[in-house]
Protein backbone atom coordinates (compact mmCIF):
# COMPACT_ATOMS: atom_id res chain seq x y z
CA UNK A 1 79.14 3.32 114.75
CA UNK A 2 80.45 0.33 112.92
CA UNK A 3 76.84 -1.11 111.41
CA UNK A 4 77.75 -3.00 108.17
CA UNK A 5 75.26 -3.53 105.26
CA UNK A 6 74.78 -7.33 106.09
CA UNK A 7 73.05 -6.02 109.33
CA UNK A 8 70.84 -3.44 107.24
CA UNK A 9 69.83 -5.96 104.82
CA UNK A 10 68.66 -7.84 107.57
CA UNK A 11 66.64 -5.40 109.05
CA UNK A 12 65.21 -4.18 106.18
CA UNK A 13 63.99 -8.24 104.74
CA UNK A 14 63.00 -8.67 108.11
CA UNK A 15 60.61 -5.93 108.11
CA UNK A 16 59.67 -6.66 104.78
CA UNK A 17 58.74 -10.61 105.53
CA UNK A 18 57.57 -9.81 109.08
CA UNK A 19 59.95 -12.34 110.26
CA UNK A 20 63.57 -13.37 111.12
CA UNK A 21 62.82 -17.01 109.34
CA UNK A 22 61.09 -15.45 106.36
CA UNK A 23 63.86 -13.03 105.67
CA UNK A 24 66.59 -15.72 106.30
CA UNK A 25 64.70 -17.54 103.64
CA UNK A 26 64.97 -14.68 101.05
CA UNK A 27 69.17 -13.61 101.84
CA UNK A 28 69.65 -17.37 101.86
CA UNK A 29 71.29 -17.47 105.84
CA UNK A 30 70.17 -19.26 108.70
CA UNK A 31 67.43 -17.82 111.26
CA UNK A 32 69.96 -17.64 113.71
CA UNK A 33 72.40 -15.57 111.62
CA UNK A 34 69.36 -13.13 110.76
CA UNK A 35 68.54 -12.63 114.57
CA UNK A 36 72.09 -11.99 115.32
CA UNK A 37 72.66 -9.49 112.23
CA UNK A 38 69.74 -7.47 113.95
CA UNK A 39 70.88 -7.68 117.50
CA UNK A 40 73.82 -6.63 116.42
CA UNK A 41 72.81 -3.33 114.38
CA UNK A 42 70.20 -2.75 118.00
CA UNK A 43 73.78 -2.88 120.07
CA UNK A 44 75.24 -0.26 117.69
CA UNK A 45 72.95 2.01 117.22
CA UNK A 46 71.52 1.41 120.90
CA UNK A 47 67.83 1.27 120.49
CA UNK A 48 65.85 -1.46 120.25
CA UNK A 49 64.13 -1.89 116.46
CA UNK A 50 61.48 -4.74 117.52
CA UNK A 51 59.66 -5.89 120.43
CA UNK A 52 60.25 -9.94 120.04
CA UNK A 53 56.97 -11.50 121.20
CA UNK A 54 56.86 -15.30 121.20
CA UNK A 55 55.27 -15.78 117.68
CA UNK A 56 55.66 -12.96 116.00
CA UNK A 57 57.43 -9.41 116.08
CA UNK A 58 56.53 -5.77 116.12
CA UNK A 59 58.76 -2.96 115.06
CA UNK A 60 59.49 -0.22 117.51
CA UNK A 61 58.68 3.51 116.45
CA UNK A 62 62.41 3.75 116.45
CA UNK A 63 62.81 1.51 113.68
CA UNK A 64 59.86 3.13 111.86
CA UNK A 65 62.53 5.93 111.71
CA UNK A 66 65.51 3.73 111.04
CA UNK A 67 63.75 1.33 108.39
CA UNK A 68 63.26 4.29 106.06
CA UNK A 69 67.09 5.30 106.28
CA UNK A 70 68.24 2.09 106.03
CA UNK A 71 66.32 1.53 102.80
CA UNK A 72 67.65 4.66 101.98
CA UNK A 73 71.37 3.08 102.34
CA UNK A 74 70.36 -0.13 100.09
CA UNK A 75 69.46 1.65 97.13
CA UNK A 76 72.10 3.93 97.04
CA UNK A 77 74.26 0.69 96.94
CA UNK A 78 72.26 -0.66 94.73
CA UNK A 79 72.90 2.18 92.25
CA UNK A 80 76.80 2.60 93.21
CA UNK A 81 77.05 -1.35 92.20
CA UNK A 82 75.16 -0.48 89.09
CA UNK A 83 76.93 2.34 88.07
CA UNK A 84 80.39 0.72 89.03
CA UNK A 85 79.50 -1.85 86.47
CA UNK A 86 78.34 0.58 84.25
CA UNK A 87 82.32 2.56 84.12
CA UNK A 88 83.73 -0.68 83.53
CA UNK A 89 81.53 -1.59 80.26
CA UNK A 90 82.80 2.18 79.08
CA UNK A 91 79.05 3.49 78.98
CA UNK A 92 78.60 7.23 78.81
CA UNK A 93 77.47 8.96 82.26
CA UNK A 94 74.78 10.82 79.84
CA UNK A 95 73.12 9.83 76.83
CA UNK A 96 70.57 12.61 74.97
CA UNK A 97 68.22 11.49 71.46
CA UNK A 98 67.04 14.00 69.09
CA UNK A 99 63.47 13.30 68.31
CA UNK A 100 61.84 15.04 64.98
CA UNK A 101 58.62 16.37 67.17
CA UNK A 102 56.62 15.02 64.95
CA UNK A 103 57.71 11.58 65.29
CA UNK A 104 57.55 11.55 69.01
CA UNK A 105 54.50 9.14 70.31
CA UNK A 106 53.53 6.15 72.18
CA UNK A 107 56.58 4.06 70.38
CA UNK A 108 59.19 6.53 71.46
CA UNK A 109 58.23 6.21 74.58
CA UNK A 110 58.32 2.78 74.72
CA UNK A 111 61.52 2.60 73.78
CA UNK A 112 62.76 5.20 75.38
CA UNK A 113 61.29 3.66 79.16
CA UNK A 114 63.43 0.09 78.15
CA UNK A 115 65.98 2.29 77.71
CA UNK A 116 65.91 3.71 80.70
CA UNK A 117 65.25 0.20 82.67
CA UNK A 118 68.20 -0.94 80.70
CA UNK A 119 70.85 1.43 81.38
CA UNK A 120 69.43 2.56 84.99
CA UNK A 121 73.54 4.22 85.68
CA UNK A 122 72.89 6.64 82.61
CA UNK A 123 71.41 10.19 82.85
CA UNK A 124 69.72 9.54 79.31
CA UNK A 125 67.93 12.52 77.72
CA UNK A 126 65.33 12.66 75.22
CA UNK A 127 64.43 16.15 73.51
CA UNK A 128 62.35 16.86 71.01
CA UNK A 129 63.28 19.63 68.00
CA UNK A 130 62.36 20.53 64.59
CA UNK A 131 63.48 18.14 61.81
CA UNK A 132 66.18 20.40 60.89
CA UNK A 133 67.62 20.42 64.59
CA UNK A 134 67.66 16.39 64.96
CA UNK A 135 71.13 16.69 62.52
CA UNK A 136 72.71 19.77 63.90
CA UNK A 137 71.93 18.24 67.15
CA UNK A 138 74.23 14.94 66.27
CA UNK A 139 76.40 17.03 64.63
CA UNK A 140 77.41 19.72 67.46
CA UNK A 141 77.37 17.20 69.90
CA UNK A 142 74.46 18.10 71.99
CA UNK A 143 72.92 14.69 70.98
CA UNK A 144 73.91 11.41 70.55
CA UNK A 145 71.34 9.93 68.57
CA UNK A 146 69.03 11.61 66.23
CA UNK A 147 65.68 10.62 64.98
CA UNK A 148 63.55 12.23 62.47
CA UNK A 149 62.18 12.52 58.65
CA UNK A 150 64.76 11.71 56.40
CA UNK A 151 66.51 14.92 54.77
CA UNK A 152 66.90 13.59 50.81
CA UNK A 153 70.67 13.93 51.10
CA UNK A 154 74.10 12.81 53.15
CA UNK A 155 76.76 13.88 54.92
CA UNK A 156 79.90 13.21 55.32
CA UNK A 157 80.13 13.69 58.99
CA UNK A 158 77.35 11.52 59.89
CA UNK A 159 76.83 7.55 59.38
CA UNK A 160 72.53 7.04 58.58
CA UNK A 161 70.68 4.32 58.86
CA UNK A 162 66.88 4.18 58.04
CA UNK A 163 64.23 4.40 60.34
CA UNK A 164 60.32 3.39 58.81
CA UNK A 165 58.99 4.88 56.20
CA UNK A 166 55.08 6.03 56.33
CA UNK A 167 52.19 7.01 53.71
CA UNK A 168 51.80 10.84 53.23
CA UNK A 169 48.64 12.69 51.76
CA UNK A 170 46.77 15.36 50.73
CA UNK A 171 44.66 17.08 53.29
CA UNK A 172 42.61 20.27 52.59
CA UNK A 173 40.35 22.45 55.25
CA UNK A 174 36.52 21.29 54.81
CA UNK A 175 36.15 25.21 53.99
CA UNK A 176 37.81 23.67 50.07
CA UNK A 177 35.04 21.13 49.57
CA UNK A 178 37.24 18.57 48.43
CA UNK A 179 37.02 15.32 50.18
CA UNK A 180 37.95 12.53 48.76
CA UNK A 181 38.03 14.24 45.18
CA UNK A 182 40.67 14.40 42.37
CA UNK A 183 41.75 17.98 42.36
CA UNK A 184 43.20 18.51 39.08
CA UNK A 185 46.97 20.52 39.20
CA UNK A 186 46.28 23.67 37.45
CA UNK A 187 43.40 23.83 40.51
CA UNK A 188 45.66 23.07 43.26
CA UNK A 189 48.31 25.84 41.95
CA UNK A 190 45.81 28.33 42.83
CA UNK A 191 44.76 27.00 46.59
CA UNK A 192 46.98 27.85 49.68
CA UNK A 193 49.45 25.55 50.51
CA UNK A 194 50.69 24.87 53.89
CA UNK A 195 54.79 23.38 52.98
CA UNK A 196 56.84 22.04 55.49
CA UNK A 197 59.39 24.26 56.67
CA UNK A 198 62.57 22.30 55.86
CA UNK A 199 62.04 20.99 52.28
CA UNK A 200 62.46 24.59 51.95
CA UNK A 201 65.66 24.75 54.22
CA UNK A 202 67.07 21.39 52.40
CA UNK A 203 66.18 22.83 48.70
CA UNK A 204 63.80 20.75 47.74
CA UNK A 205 60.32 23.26 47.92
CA UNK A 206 60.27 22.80 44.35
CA UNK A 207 59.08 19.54 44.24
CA UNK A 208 56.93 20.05 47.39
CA UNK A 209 55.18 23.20 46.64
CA UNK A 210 52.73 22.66 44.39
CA UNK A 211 50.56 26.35 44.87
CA UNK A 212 51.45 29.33 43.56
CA UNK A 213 50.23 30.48 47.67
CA UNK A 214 52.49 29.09 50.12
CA UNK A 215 52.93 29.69 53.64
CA UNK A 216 55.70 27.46 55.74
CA UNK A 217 55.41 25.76 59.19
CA UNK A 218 58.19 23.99 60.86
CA UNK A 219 56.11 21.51 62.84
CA UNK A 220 53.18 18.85 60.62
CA UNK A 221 51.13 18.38 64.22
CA UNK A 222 50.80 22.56 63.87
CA UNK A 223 50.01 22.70 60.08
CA UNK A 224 47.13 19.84 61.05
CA UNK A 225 45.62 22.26 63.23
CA UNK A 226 46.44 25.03 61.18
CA UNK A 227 44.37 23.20 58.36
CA UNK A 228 40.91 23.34 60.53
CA UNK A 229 41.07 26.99 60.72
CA UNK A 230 42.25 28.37 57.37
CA UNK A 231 41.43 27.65 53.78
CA UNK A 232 44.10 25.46 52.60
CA UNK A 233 45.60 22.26 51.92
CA UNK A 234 49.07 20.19 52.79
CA UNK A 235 50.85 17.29 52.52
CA UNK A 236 51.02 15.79 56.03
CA UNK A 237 52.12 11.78 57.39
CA UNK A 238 48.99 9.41 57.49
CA UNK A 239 49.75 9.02 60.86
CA UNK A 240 49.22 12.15 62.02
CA UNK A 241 45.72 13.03 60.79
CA UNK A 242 44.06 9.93 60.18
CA UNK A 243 41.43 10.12 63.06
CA UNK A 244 41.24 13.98 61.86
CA UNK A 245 39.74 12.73 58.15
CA UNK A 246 37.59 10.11 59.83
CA UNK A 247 36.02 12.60 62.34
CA UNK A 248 35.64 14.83 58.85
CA UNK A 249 37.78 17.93 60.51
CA UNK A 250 40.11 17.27 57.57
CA UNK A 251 39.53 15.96 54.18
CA UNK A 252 41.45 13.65 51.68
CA UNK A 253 42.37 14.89 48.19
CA UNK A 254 43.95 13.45 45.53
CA UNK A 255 46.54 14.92 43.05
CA UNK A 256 46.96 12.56 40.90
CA UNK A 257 44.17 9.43 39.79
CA UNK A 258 46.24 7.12 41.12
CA UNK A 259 47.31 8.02 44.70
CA UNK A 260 44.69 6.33 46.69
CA UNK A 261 46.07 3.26 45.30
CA UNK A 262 49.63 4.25 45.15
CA UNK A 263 50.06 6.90 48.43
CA UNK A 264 53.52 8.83 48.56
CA UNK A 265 55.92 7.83 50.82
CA UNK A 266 58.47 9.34 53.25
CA UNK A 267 60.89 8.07 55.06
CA UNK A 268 62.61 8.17 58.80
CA UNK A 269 66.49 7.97 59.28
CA UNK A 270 68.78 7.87 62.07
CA UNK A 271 71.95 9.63 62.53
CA UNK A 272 75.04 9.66 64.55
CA UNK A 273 78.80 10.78 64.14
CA UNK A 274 80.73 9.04 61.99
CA UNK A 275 84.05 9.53 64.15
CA UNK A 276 82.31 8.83 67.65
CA UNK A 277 83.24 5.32 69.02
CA UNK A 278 79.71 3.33 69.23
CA UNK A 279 78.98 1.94 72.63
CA UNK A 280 76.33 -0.48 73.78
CA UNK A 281 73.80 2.31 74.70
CA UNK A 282 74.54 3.96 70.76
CA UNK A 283 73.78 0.19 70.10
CA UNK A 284 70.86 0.09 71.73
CA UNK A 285 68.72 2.72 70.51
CA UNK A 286 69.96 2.43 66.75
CA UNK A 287 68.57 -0.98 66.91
CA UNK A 288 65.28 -0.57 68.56
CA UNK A 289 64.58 2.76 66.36
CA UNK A 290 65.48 0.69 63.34
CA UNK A 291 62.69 -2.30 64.14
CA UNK A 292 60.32 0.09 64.39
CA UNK A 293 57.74 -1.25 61.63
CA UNK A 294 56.33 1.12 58.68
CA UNK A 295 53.49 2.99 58.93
């Protein structure tokens, strides 16, 4: 058989448009050209893929069969045009982010589907780790981009850019009766605290454990839940369990007289080797994660 994909494309608009004029309208060819294309692609494959009637036409059950193959055909084009074009810009076949866990939500996503519209040629890959991971991700390779809390210190290895930076507070299980109260320091020292895992991996638990009782968790979304069933108290993003102290399952505390007015802050960075040539996908990503506005 020697069917080309002008006479596929043919068939397949003319099925679509329910007419040879209609589809010669949308490939921008003459009626006559359209017919032919199809008559044609019938002699080749010897069956007959409509019954012409003298207004209007009705596919055969053979072309049933064949339209479905033949769209088949297009789209695998389609893609070996896009990813042709996508070898010559020098974009990477694959393309994996590092996403802090915690960070991951409707935003990521959003970015993360124009992404994908965007580069439609890449296999891109998003996976979500602990903060600790998102560097040694980036920095073994295994990820191209990372995305997570920022880790209070460089490296030499990696180039990072900030992300948004977002209010953190003090939340306590209901069980400590202390919602929306200043809780003096020599107080706090003796309730549990629940610390993020990797201020203690980074060396910094000194100035984020405050309790003399401290248990660790490597994920904030976990220590929020952990919160509802034990008697004790973190620091945790606002972002994370705001509906939680409006629905009272968590309460806000205050350290200090002045943090309802003056809330800590963290921050969000992104990372990616230093010595690995930036492409427009790298591009890409950096830029959109970078817009993203505080929280």
């Amino acid at each position: 058989m020697a069917m080309t994909f002008e006479q596929l494309s043919a068939f397949v608009e003319t099925v679509d448009r329910g007419s040879f004029k209609q589809a010669s309208i949308k490939l921008g060819k003459h009626t006559s050209t359209v017919s032919g294309l199809i008559a044609n692609l019938e002699a080749e494959l010897a069956m007959e893929l409509f019954v012409r009637k003298p207004r209007s036409l009705e596919i055969t059950p053979h072309g049933k069969e064949i339209y479905r193959y033949a769209q088949s055909v297009i789209r695998e084009c389609d893609l070996l045009d896009v990813k042709a074009n996508s070898l010559l810009e020098g974009l990477p076949s694959t393309f994996t982010v590092a996403v802090d866990n915690d960070l991951m939500g409707a935003d990521i996503a959003d970015i993360c589907a124009r992404m994908i519209a965007k580069f439609p040629a890449i296999e891109i890959n998003i996976i979500a780790v602990d903060p600790m991971q998102v560097r040694s991700h980036v920095l073994n390779e295994q990820a191209d981009i990372g995305f997570g809390v920022a880790l209070f210190r460089g490296s030499h290895e990696l180039t990072l850019a900030d992300g948004y930076s977002f209010n953190v507070v003090f939340v306590a299980s209901p069980e400590l009766n202390c919602r929306e109260k200043f809780v003096p320091l020599e107080e706090v020292r003796g309730m549990l605290q629940v610390s993020a895992l990797f201020m203690k991996q980074i060396a910094h638990e000194d100035t984020h454990n405050l309790s003399s009782r401290t248990i660790y968790s490597n994920n904030l979304r976990n220590t929020k839940e952990l919160l509802k069933h034990t008697a004790a108290w973190a620091m945790l993003p606002e972002f994370i369990c705001k509906q939680d102290i409006e629905m009272a399952e968590l309460d806000e505390m205050y350290v200090s007289p002045t943090a309802s007015e003056k809330p800590n802050r963290w921050s969000t960075e992104i990372s990616w080797l230093t010595a690995k040539p930036r492409n427009a996908a790298m591009d890409y990503i950096i830029n959109e994660l970078a817009r993203l506005p505080n929280r």
